[in-house]
N, C-alpha and C. Protein backbone atom coordinates (compact mmCIF):
# COMPACT_ATOMS: atom_id res chain seq x y z
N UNK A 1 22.07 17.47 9.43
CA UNK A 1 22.13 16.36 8.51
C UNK A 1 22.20 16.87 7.07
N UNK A 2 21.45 17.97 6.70
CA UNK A 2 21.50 18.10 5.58
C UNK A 2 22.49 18.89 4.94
N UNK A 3 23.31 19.52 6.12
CA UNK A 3 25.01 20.46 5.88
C UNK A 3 25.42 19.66 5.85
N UNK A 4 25.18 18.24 6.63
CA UNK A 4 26.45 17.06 6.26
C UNK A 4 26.29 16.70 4.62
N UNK A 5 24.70 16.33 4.19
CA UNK A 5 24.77 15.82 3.00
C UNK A 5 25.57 16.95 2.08
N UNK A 6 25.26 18.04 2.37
CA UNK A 6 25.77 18.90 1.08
C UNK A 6 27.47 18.88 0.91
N UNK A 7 28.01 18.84 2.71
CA UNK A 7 29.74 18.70 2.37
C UNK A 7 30.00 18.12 1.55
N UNK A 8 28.98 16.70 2.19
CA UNK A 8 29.88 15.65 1.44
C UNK A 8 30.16 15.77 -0.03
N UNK A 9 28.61 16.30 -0.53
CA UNK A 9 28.48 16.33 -2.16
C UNK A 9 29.48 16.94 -2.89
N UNK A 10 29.81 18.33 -1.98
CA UNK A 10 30.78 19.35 -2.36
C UNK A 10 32.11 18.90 -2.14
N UNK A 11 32.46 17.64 -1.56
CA UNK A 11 34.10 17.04 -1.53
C UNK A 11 33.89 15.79 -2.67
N UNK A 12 33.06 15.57 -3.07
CA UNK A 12 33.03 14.32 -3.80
C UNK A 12 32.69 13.13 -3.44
N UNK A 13 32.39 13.24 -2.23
CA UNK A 13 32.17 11.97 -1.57
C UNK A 13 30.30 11.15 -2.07
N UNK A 14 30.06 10.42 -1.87
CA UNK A 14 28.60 10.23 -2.30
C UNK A 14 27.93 10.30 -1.29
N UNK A 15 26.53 10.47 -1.64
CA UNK A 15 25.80 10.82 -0.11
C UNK A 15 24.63 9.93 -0.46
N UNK A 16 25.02 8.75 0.86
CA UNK A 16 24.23 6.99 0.73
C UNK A 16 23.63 7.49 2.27
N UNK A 17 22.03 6.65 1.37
CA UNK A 17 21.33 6.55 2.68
C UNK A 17 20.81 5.51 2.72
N UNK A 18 20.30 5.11 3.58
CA UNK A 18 19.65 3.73 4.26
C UNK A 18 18.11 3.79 3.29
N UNK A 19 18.14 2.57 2.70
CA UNK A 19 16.92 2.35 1.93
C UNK A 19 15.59 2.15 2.98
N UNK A 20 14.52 2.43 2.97
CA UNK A 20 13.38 1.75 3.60
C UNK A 20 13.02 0.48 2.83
N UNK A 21 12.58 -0.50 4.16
CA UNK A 21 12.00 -1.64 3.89
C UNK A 21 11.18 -1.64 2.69
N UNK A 22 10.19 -0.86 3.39
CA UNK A 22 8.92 -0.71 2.05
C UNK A 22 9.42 0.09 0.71
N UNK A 23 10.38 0.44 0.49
CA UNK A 23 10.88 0.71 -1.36
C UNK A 23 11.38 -0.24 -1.66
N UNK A 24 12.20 -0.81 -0.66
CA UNK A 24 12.99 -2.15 -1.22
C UNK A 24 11.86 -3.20 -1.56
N UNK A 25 11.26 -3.72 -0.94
CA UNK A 25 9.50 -4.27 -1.28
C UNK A 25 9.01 -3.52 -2.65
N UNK A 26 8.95 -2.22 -2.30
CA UNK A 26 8.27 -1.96 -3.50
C UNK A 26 8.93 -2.13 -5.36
N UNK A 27 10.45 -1.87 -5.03
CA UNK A 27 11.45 -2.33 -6.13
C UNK A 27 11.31 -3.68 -6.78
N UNK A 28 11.13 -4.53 -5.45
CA UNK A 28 11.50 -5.88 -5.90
C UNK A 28 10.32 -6.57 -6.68
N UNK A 29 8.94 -5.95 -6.03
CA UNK A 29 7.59 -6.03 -6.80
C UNK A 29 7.88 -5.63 -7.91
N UNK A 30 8.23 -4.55 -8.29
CA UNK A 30 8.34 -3.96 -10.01
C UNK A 30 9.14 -4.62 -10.63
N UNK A 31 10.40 -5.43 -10.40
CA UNK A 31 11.31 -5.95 -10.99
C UNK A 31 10.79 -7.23 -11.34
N UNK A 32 9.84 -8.27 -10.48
CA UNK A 32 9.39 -9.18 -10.45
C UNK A 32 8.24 -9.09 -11.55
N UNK A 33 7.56 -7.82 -11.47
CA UNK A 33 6.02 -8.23 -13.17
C UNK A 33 6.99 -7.54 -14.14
N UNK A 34 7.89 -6.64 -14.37
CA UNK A 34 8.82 -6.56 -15.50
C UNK A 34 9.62 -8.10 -15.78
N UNK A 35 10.26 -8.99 -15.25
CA UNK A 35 10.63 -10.19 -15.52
C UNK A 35 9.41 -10.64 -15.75
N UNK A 36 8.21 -10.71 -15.47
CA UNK A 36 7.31 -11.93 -15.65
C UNK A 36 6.72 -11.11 -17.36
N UNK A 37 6.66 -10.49 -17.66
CA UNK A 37 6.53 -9.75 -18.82
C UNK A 37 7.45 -9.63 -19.46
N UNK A 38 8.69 -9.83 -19.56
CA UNK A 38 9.26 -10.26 -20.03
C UNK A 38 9.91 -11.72 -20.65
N UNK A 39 9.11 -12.45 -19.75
CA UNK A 39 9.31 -13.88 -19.72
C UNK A 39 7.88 -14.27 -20.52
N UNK A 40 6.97 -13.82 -20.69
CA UNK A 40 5.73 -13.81 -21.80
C UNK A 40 5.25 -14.39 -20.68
N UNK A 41 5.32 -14.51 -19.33
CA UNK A 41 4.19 -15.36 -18.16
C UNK A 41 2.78 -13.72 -17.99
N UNK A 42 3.00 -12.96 -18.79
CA UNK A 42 2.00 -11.52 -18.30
C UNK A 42 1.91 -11.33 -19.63
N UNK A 43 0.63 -11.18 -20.05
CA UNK A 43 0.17 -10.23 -21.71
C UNK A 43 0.35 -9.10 -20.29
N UNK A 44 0.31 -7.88 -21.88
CA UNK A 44 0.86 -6.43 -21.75
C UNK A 44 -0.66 -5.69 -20.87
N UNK A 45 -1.94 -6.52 -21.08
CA UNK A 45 -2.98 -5.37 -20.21
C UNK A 45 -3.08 -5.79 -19.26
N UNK A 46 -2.31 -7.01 -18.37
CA UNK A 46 -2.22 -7.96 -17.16
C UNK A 46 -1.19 -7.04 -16.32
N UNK A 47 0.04 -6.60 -17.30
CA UNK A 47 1.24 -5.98 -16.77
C UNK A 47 0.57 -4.67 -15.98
N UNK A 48 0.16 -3.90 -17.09
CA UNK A 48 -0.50 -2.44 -16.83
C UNK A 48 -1.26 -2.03 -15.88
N UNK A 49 -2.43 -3.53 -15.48
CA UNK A 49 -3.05 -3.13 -14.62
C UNK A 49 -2.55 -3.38 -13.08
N UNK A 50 -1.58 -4.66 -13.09
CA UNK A 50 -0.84 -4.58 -11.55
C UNK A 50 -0.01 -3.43 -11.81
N UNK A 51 0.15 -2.61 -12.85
CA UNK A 51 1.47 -1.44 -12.59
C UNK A 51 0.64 -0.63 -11.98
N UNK A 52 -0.75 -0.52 -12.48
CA UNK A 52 -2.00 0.72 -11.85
C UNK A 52 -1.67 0.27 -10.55
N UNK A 53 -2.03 -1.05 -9.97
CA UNK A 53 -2.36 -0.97 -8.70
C UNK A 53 -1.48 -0.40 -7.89
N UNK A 54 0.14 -0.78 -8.12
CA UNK A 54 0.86 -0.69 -7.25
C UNK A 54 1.57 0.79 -7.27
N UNK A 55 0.98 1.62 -8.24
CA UNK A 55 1.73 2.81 -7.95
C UNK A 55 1.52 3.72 -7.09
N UNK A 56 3.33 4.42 -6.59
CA UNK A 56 3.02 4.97 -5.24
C UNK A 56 3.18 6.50 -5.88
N UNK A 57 2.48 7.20 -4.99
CA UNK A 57 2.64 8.43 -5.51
C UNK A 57 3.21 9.21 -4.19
N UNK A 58 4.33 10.14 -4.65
CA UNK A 58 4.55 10.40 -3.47
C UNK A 58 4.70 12.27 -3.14
C-alpha cells in the first residue's frame, strides 16, 4: 500500500484516502464553534474552553 501511495505521488496522481467517521465528526464539531464564534452566539473564553475539551492529540 504504501509503494502504491508513493507511485502514485511520483506520477502525479494524488493519493486520496477514505476519511474516518470520527475526523469527519470531529471537523464538523470545529467548524460548527468557529461559525458560532463567529456569529457572536460564543464570547472568546466559551470558544477556548470547548476547543480544550475537544482536542485530539494524536
Amino acid at each position: 500500500m504504501v509503494e502504491a501511495d508513493a507511485h502514485r505521488h511520483r506520477s502525479g496522481q494524488s493519493v486520496t484516502r477514505k476519511r474516518k467517521k470520527a475526523t469527519i465528526a470531529h471537523q464538523c464539531h470545529l467548524n460548527r464553534l468557529c461559525a458560532k464564534l463567529e456569529n457572536k452566539q460564543l464570547r472568546l473564553p466559551e470558544f477556548l474552553a470547548s476547543i480544550g475539551n475537544c482536542v485530539r492529540l494524536v
